[in-house]
PDB file of N, CA and C in Angstrom:
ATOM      1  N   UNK A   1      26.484   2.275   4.947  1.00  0.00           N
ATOM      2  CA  UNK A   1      25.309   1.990   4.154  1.00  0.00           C
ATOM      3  C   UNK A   1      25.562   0.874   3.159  1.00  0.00           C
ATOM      4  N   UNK A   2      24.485   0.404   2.990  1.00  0.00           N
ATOM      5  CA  UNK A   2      24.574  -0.684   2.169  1.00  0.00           C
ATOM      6  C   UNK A   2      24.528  -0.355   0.584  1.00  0.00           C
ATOM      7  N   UNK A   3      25.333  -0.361  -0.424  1.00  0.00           N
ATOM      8  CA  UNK A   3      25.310   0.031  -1.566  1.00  0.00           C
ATOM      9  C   UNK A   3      24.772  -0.970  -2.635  1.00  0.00           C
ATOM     10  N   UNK A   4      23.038  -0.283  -3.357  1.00  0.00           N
ATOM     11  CA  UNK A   4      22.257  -0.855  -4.197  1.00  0.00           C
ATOM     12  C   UNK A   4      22.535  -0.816  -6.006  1.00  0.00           C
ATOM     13  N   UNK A   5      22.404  -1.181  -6.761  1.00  0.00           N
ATOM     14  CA  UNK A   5      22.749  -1.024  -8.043  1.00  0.00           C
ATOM     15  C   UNK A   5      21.910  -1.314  -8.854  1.00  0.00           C
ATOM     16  N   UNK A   6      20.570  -0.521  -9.384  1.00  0.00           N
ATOM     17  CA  UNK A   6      19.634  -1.215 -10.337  1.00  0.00           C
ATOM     18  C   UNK A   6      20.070  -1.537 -11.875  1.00  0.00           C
ATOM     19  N   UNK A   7      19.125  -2.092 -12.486  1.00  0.00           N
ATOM     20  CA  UNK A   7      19.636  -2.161 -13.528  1.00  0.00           C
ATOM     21  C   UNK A   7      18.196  -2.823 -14.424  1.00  0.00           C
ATOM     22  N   UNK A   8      17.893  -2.396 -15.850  1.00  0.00           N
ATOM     23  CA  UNK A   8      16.865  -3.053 -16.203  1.00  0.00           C
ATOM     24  C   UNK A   8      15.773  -2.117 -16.668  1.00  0.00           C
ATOM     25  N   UNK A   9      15.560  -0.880 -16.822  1.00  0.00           N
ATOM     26  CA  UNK A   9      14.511  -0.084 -17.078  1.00  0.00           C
ATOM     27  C   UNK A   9      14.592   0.307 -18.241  1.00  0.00           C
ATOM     28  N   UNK A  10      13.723   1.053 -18.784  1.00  0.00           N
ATOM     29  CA  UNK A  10      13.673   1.117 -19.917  1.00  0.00           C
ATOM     30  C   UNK A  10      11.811   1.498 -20.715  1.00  0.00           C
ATOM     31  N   UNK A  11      12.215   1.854 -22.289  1.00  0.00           N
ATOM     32  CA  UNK A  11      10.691   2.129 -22.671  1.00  0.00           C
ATOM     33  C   UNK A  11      10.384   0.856 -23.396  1.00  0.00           C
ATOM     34  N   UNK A  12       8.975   0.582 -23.325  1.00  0.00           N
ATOM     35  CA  UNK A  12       8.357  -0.860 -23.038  1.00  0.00           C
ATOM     36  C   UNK A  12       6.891  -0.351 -24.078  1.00  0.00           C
ATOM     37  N   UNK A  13       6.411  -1.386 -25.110  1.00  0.00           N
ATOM     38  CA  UNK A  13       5.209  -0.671 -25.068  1.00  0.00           C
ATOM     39  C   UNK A  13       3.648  -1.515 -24.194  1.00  0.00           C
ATOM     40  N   UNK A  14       2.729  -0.801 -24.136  1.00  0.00           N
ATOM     41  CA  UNK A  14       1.566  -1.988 -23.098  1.00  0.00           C
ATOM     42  C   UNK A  14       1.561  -3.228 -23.620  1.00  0.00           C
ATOM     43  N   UNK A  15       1.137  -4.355 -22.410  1.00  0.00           N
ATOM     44  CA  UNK A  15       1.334  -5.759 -22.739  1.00  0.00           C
ATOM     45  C   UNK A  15       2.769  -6.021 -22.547  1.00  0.00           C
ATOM     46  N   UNK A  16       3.913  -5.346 -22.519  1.00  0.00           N
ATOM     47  CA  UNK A  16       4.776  -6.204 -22.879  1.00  0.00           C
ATOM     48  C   UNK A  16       5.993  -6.548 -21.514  1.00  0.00           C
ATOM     49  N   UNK A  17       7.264  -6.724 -21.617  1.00  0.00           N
ATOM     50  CA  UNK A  17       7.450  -7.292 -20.215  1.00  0.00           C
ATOM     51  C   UNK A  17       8.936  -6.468 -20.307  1.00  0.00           C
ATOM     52  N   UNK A  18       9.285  -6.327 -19.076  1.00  0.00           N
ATOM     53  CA  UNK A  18      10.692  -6.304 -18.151  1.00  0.00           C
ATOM     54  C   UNK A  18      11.332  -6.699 -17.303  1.00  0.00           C
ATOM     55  N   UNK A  19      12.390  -6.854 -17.232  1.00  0.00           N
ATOM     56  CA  UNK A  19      13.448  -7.215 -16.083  1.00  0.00           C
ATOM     57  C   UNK A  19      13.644  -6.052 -14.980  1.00  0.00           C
ATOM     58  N   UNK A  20      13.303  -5.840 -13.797  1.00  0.00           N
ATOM     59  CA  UNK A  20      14.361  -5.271 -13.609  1.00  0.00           C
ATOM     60  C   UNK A  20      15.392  -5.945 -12.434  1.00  0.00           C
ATOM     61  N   UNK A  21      16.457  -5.478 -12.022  1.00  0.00           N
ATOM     62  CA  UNK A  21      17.815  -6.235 -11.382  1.00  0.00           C
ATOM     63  C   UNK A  21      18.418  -4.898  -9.950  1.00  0.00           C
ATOM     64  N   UNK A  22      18.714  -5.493  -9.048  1.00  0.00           N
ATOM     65  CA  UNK A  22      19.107  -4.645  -8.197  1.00  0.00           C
ATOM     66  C   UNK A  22      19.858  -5.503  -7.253  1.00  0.00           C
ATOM     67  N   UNK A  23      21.813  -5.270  -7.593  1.00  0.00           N
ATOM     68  CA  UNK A  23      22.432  -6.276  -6.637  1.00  0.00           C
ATOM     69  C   UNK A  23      23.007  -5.063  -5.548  1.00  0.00           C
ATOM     70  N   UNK A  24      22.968  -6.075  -4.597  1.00  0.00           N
ATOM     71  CA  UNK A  24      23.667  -5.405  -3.355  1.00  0.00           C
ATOM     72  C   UNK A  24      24.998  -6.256  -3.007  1.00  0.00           C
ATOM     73  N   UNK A  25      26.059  -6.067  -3.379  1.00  0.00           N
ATOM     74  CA  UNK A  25      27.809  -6.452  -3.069  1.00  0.00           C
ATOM     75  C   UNK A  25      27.662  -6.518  -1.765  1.00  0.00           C
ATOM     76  N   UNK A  26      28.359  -7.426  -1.365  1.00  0.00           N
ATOM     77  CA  UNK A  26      28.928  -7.459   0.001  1.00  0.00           C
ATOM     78  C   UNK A  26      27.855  -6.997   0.762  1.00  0.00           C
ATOM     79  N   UNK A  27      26.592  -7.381   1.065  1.00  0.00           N
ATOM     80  CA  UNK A  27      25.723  -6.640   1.762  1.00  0.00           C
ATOM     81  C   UNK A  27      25.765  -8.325   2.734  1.00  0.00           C
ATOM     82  N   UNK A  28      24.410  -8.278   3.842  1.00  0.00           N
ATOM     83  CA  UNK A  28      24.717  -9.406   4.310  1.00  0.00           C
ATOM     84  C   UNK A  28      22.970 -10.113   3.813  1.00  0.00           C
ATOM     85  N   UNK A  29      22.772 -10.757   2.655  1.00  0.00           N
ATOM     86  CA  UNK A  29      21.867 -10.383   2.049  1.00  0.00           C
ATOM     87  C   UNK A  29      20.613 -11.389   2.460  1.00  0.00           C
ATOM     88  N   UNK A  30      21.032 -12.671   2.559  1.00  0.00           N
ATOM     89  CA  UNK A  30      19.951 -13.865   2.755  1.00  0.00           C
ATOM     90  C   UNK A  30      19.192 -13.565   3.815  1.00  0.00           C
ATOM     91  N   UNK A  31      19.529 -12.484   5.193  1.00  0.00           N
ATOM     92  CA  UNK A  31      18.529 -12.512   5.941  1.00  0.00           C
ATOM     93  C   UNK A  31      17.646 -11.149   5.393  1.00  0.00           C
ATOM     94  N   UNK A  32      18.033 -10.276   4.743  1.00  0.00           N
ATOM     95  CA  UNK A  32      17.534  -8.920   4.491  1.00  0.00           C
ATOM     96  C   UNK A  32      16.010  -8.711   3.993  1.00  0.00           C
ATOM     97  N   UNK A  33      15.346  -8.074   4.242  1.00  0.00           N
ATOM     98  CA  UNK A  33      13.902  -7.612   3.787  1.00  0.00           C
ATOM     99  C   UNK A  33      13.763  -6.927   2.513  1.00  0.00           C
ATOM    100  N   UNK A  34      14.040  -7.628   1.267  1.00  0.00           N
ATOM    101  CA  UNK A  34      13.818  -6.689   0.380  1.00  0.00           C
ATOM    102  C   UNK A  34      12.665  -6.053  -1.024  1.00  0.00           C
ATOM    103  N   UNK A  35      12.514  -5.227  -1.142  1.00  0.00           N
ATOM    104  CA  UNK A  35      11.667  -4.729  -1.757  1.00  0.00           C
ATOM    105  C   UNK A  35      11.859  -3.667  -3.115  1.00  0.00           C
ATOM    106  N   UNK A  36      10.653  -3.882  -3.979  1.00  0.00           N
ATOM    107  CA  UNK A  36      10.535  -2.696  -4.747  1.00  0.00           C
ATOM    108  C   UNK A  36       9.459  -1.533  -4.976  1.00  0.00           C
ATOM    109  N   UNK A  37       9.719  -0.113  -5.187  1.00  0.00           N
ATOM    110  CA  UNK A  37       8.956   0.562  -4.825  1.00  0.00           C
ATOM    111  C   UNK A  37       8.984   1.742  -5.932  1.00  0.00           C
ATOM    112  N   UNK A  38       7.896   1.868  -6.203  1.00  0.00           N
ATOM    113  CA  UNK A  38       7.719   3.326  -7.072  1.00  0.00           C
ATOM    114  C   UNK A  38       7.075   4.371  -7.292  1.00  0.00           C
ATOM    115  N   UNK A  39       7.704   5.018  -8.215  1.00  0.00           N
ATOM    116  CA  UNK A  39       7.301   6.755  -7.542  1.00  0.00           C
ATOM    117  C   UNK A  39       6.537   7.508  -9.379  1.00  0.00           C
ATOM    118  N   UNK A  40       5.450   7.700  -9.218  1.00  0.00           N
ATOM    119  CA  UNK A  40       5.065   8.674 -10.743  1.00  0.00           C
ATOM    120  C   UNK A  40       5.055   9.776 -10.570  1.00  0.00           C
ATOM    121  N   UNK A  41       5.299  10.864 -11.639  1.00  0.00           N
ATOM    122  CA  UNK A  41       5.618  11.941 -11.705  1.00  0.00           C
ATOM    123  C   UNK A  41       4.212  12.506 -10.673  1.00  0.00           C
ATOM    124  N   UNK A  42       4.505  13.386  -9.767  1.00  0.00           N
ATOM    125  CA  UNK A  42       3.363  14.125  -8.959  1.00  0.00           C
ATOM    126  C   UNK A  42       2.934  13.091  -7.755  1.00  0.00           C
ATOM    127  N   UNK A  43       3.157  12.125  -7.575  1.00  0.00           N
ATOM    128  CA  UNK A  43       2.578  10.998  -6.584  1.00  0.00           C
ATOM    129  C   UNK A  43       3.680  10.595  -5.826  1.00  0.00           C
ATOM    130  N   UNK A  44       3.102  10.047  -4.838  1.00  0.00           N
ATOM    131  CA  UNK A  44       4.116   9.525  -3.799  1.00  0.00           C
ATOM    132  C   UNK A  44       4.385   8.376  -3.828  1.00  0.00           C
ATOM    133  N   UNK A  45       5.656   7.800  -3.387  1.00  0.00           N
ATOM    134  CA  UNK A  45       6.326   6.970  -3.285  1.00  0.00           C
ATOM    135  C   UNK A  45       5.459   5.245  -3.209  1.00  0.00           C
ATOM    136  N   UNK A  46       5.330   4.613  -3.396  1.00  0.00           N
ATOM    137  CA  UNK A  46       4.758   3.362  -3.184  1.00  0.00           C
ATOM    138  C   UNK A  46       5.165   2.051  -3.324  1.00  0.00           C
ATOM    139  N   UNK A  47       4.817   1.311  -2.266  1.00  0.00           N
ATOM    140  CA  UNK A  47       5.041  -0.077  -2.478  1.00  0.00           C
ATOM    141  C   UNK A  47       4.504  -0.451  -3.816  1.00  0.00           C
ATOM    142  N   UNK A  48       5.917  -1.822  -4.204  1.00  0.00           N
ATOM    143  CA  UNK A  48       5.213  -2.676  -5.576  1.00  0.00           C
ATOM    144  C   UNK A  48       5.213  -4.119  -4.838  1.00  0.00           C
ATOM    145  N   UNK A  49       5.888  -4.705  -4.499  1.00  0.00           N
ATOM    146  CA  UNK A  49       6.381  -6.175  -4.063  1.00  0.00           C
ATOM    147  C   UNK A  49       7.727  -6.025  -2.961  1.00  0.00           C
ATOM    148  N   UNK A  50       7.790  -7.023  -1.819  1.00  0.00           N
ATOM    149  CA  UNK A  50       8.280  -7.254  -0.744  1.00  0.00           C
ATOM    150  C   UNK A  50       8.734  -8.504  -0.807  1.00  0.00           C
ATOM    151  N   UNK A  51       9.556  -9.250  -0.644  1.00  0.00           N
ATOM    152  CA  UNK A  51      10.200 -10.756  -0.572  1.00  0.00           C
ATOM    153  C   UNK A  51      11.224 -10.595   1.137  1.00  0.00           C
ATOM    154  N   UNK A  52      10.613 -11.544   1.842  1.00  0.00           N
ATOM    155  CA  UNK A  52      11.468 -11.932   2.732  1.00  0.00           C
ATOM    156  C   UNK A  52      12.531 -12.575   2.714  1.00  0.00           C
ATOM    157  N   UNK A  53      13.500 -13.203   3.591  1.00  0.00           N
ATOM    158  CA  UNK A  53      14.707 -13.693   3.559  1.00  0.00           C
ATOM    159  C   UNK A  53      14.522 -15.325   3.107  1.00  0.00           C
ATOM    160  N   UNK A  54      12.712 -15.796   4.132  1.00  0.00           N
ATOM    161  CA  UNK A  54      12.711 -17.166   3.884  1.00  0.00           C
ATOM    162  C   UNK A  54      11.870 -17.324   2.571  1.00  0.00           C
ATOM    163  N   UNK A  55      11.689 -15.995   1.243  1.00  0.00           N
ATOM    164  CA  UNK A  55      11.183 -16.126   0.462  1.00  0.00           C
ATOM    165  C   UNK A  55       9.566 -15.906   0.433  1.00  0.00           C
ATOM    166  N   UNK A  56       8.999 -15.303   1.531  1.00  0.00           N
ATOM    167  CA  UNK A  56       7.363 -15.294   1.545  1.00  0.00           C
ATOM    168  C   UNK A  56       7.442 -13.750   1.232  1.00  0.00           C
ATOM    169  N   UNK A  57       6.325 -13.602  -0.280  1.00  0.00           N
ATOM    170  CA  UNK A  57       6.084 -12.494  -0.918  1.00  0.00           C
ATOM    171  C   UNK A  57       5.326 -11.740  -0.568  1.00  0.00           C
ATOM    172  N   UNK A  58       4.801  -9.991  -1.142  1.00  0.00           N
ATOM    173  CA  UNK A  58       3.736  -9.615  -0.767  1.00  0.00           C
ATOM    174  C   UNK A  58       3.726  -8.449  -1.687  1.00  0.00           C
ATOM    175  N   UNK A  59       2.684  -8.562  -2.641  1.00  0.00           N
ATOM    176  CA  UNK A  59       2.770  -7.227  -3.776  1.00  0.00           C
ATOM    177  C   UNK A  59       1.032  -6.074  -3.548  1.00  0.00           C
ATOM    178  N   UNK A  60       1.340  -5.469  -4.223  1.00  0.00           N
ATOM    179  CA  UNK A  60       0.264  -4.530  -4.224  1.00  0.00           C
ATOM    180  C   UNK A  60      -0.403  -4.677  -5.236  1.00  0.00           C
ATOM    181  N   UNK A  61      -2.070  -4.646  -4.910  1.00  0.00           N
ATOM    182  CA  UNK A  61      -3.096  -4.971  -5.491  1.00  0.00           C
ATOM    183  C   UNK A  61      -2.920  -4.632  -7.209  1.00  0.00           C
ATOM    184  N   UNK A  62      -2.584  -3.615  -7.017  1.00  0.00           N
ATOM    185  CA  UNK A  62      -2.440  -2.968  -8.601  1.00  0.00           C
ATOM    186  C   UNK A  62      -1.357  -3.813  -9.828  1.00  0.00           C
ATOM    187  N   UNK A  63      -0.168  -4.774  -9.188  1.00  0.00           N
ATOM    188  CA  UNK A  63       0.442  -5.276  -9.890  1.00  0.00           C
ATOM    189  C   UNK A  63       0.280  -6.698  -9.673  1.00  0.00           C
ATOM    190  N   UNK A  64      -0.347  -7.432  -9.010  1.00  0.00           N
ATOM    191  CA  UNK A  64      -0.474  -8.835  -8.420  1.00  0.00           C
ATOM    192  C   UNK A  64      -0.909  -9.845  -9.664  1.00  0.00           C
ATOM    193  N   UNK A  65      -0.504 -10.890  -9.884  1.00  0.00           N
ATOM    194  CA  UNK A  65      -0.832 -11.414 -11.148  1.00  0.00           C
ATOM    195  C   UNK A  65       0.372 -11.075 -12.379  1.00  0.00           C
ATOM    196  N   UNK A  66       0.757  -9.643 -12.034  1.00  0.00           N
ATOM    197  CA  UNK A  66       1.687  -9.767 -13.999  1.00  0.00           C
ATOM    198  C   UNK A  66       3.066  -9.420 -12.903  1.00  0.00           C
ATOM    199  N   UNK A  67       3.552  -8.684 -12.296  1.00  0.00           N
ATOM    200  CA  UNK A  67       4.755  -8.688 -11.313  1.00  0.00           C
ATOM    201  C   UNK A  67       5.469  -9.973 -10.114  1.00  0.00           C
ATOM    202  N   UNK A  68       6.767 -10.214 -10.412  1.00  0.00           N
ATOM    203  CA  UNK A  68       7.018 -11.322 -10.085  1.00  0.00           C
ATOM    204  C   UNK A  68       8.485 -10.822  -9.151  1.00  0.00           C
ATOM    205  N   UNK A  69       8.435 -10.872  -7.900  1.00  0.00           N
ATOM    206  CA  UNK A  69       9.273 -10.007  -7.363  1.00  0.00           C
ATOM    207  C   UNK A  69      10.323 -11.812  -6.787  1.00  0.00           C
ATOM    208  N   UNK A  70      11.572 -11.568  -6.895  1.00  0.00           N
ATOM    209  CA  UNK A  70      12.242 -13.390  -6.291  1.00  0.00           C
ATOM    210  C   UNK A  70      14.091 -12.318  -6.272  1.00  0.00           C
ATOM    211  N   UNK A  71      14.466 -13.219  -5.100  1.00  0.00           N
ATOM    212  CA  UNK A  71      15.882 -13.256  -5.192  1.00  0.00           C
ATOM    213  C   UNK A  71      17.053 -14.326  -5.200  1.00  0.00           C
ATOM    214  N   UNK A  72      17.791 -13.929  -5.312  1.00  0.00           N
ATOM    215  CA  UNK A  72      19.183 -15.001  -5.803  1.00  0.00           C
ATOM    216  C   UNK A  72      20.406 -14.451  -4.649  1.00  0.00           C
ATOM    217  N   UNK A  73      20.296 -14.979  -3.515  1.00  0.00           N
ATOM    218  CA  UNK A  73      21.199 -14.931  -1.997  1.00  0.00           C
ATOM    219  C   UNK A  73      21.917 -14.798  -2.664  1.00  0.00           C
ATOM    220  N   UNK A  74      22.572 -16.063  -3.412  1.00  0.00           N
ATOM    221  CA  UNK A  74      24.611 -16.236  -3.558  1.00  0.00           C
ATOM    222  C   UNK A  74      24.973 -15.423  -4.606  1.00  0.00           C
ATOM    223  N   UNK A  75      24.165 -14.628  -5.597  1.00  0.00           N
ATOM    224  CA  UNK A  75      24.613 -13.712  -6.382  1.00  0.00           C
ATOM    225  C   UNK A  75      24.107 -12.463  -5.695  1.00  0.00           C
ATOM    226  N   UNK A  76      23.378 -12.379  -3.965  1.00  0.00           N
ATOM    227  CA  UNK A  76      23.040 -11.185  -3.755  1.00  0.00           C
ATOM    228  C   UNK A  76      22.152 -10.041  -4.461  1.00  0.00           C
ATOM    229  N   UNK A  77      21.503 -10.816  -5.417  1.00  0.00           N
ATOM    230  CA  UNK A  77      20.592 -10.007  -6.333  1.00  0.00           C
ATOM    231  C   UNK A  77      19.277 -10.164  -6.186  1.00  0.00           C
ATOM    232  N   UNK A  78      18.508  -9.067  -6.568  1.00  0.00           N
ATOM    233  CA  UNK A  78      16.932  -8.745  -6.133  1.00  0.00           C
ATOM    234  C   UNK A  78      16.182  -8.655  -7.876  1.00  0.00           C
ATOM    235  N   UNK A  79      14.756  -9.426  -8.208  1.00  0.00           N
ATOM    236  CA  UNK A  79      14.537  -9.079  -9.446  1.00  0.00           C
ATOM    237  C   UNK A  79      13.113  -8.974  -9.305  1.00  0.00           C
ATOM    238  N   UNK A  80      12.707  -8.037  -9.977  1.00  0.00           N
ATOM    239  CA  UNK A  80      10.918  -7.538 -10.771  1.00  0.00           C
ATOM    240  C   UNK A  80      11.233  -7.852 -11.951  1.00  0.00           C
ATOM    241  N   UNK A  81      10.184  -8.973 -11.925  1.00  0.00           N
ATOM    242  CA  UNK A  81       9.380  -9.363 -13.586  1.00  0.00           C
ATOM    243  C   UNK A  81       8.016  -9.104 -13.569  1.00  0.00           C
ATOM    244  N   UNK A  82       8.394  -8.000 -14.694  1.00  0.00           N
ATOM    245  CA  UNK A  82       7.164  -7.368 -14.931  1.00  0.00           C
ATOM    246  C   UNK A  82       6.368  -7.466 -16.425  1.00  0.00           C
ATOM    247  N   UNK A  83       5.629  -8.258 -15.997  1.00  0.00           N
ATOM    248  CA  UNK A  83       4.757  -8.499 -17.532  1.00  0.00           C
ATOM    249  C   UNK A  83       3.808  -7.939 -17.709  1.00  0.00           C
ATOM    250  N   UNK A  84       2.383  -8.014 -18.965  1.00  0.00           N
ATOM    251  CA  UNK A  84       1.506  -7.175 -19.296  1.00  0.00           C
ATOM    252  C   UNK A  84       1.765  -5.520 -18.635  1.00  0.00           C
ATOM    253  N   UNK A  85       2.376  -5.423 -19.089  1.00  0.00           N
ATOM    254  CA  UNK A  85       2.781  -3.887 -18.674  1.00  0.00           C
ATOM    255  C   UNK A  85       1.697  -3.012 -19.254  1.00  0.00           C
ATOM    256  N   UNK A  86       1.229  -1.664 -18.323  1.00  0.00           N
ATOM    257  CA  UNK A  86       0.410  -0.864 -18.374  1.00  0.00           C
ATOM    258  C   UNK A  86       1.196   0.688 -18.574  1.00  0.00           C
ATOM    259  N   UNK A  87       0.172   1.517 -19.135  1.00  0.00           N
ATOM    260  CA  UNK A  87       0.519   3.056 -19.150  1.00  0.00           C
ATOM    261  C   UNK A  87       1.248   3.364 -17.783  1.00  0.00           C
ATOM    262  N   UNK A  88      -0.146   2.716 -16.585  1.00  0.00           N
ATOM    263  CA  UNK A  88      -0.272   3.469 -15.245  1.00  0.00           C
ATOM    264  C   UNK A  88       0.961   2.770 -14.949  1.00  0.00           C
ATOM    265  N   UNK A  89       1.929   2.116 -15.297  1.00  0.00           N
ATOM    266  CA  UNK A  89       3.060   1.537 -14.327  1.00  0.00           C
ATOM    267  C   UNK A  89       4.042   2.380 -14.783  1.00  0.00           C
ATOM    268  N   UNK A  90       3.603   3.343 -15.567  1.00  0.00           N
ATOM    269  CA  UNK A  90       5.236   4.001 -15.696  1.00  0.00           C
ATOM    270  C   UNK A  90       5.346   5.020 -14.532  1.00  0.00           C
ATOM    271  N   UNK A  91       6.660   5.135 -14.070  1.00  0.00           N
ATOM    272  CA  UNK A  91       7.645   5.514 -12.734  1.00  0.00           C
ATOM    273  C   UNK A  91       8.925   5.410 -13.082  1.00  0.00           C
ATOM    274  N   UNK A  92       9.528   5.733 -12.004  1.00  0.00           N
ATOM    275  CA  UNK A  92      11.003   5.548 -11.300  1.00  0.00           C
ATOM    276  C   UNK A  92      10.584   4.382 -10.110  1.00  0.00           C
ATOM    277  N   UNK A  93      11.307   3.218 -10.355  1.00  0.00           N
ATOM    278  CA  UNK A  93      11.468   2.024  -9.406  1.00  0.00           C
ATOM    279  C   UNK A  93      12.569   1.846  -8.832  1.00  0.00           C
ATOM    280  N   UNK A  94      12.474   2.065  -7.488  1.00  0.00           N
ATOM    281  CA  UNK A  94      13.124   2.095  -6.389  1.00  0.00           C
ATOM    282  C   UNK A  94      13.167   0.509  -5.650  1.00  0.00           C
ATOM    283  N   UNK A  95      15.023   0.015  -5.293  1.00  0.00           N
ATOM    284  CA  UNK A  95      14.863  -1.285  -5.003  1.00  0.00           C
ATOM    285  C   UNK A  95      15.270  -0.400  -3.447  1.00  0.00           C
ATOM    286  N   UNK A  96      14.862  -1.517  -2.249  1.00  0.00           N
ATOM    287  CA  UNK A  96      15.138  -1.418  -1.336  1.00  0.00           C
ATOM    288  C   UNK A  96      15.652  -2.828  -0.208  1.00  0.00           C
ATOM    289  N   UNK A  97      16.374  -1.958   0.298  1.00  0.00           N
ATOM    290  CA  UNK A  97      17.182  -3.458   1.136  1.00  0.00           C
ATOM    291  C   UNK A  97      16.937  -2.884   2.678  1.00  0.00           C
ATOM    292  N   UNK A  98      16.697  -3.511   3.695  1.00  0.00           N
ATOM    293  CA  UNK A  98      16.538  -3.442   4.616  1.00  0.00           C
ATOM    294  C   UNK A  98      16.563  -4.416   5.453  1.00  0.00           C
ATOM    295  N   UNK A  99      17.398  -4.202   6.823  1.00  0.00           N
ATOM    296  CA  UNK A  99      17.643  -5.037   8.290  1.00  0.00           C
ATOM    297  C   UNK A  99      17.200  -4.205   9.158  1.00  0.00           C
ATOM    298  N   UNK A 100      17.420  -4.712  10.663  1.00  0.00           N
ATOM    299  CA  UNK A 100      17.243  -3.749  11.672  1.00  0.00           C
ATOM    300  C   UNK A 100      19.023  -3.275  11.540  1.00  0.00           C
ATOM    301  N   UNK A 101      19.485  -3.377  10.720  1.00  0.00           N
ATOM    302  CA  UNK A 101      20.298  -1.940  11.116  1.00  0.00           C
ATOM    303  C   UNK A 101      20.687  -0.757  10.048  1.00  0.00           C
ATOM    304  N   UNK A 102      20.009  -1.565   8.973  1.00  0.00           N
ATOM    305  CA  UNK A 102      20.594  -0.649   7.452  1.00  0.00           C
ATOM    306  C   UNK A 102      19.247  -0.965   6.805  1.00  0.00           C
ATOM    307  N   UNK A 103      18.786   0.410   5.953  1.00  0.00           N
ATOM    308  CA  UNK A 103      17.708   0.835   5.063  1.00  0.00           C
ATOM    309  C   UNK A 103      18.338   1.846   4.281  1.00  0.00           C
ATOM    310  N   UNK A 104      18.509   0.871   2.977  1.00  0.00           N
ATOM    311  CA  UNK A 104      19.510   1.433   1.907  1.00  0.00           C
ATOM    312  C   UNK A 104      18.110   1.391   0.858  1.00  0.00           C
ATOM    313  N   UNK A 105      18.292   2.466  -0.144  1.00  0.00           N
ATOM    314  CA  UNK A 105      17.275   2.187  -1.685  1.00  0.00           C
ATOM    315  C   UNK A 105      18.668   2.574  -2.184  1.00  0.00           C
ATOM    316  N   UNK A 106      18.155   2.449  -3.705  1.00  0.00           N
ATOM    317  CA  UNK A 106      19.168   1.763  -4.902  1.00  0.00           C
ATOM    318  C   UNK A 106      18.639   3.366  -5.448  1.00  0.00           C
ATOM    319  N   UNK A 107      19.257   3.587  -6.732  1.00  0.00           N
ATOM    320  CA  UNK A 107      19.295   5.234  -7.202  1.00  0.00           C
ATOM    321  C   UNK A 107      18.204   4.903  -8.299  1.00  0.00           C
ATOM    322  N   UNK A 108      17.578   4.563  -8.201  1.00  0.00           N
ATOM    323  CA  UNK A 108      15.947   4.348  -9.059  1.00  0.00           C
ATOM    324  C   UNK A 108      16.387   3.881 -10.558  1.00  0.00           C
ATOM    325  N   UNK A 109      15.459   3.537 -11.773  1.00  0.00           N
ATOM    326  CA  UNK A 109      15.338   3.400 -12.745  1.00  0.00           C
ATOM    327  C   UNK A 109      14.131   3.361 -13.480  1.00  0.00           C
ATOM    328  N   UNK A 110      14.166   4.481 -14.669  1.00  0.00           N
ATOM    329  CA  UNK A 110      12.810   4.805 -15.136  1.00  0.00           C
ATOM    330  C   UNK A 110      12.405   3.632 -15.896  1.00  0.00           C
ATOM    331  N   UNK A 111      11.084   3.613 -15.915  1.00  0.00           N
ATOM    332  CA  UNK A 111      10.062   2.647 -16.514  1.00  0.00           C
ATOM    333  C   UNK A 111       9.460   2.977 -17.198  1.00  0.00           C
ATOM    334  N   UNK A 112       8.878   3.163 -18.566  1.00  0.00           N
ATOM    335  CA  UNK A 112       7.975   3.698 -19.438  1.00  0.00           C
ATOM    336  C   UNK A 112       7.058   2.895 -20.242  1.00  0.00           C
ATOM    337  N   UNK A 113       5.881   2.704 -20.208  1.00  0.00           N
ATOM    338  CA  UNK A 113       5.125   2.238 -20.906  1.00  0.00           C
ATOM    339  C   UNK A 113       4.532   2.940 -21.477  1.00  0.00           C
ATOM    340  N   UNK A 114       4.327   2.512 -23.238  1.00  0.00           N
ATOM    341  CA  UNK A 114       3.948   3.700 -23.791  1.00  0.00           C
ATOM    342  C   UNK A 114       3.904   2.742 -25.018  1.00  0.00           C
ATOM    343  N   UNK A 115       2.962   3.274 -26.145  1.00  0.00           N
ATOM    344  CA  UNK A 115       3.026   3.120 -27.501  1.00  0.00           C
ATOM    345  C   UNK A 115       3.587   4.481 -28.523  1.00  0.00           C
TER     346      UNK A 115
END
């Protein structure tokens, strides 16, 4: 398996912005499908943003405009920039890496928006 490492969560209040970071070591990364995904207390799992290998994006309606999903091949790292932050975005964000032969997620990191 491919081993994920987030990093970046945290309490935030509305309006305001985050990083988050998810490297994969030694993975084989520039061709990989990767994504982020999150989960709120009682709800199921969901897409946030998708980035391909040649860089063509694809986010979900609900974050499009303030979420900025991009990666960095030669440091092997995956990032969500997340601005105007909302109540409804607080979760556990799940990074995910995927090929046709490995579908690894990263061990989540909570998100809180809140005043």
């Amino acid at each position: 398996q491919v081993q994920l490492v987030e990093s970046g969560g945290g309490l935030v209040q509305p309006g305001g912005s985050l990083r988050l970071s998810c490297a994969a070591p030694g993975s084989i990364f520039s061709i990989a499908t990767l994504g982020w995904y999150r989960q709120a207390p009682g709800k199921q799992r969901e897409l946030v943003a998708t980035i391909l290998g040649l860089g063509v994006t694809n986010y979900a309606d609900s974050v499009k405009g303030r979420f900025i999903i991009s990666r960095d091949n030669a440091k092997m790292t995956m990032y969500l920039q997340m601005n105007s932050l909302k109540p409804e975005d607080t979760a556990v964000y799940y990074c995910n890496y995927r090929t046709t032969r490995w579908d690894s997620w990263g061990q989540g990191t909570q998100v809180t928006v809140s005043s």
